[in-house]
Protein backbone atom coordinates (compact mmCIF):
# COMPACT_ATOMS: atom_id res chain seq x y z
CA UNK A 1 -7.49 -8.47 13.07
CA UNK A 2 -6.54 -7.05 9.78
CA UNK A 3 -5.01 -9.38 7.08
CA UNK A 4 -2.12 -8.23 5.08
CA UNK A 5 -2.10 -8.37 1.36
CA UNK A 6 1.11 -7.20 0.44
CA UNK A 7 3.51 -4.28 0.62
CA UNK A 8 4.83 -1.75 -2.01
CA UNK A 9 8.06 -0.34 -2.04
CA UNK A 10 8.42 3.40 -2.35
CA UNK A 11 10.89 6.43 -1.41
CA UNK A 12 9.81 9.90 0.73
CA UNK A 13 10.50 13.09 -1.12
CA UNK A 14 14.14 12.42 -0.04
CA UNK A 15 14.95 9.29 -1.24
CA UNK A 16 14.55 6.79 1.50
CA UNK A 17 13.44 3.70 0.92
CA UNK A 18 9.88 3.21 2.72
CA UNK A 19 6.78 1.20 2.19
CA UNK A 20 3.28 1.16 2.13
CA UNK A 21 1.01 -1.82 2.80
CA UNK A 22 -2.60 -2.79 2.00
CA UNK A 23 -4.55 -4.91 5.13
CA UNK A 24 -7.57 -5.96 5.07
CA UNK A 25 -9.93 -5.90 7.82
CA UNK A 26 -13.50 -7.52 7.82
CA UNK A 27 -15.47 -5.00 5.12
CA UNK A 28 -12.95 -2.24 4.89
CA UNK A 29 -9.27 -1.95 3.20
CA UNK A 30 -6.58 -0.20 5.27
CA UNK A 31 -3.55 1.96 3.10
CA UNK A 32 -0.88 1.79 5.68
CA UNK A 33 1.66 4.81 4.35
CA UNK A 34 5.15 5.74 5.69
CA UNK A 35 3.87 7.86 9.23
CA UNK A 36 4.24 11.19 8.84
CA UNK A 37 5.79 11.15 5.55
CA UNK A 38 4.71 11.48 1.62
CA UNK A 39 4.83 8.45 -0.29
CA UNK A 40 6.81 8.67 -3.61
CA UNK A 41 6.24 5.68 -6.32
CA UNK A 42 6.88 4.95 -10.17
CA UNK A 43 4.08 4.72 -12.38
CA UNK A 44 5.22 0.81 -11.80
CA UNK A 45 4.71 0.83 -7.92
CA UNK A 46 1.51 2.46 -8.61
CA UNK A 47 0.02 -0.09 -11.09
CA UNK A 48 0.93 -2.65 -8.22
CA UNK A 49 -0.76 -1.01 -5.59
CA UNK A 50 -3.87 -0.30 -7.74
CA UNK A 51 -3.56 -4.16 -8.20
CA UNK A 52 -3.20 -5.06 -4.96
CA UNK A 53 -6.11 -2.69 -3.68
CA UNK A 54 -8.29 -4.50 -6.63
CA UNK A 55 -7.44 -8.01 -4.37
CA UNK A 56 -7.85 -6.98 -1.40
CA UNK A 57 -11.84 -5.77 -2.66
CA UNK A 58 -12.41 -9.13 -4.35
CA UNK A 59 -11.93 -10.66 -1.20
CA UNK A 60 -14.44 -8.73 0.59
């Protein structure tokens, strides 16, 4: 079972609030994005989800 760790906030191309959330499952990281959709982030969210990404590969 994949272990979550954490969630960024982000926006489609029209504005809606969505999110996207990094798992991790035994040797491989899962990007769960809106379905369907394109996620849209600030160069803020971004820097958090290149953080979070670096955790979830330290803990591999």
């Amino acid at each position: 079972m994949a272990e979550p760790q954490g969630w960024i906030h982000c926006h489609d191309p029209f504005g809606r609030d969505r999110s996207m959330t990094v798992l991790v499952e035994n040797d491989r990281v899962l990007l769960v994005t809106p379905p369907g959709e394109t996620a849209v982030m600030s160069a803020t969210q971004t820097r958090r989800l290149g953080s979070l990404l670096d955790q979830a590969t330290a803990k591999m």
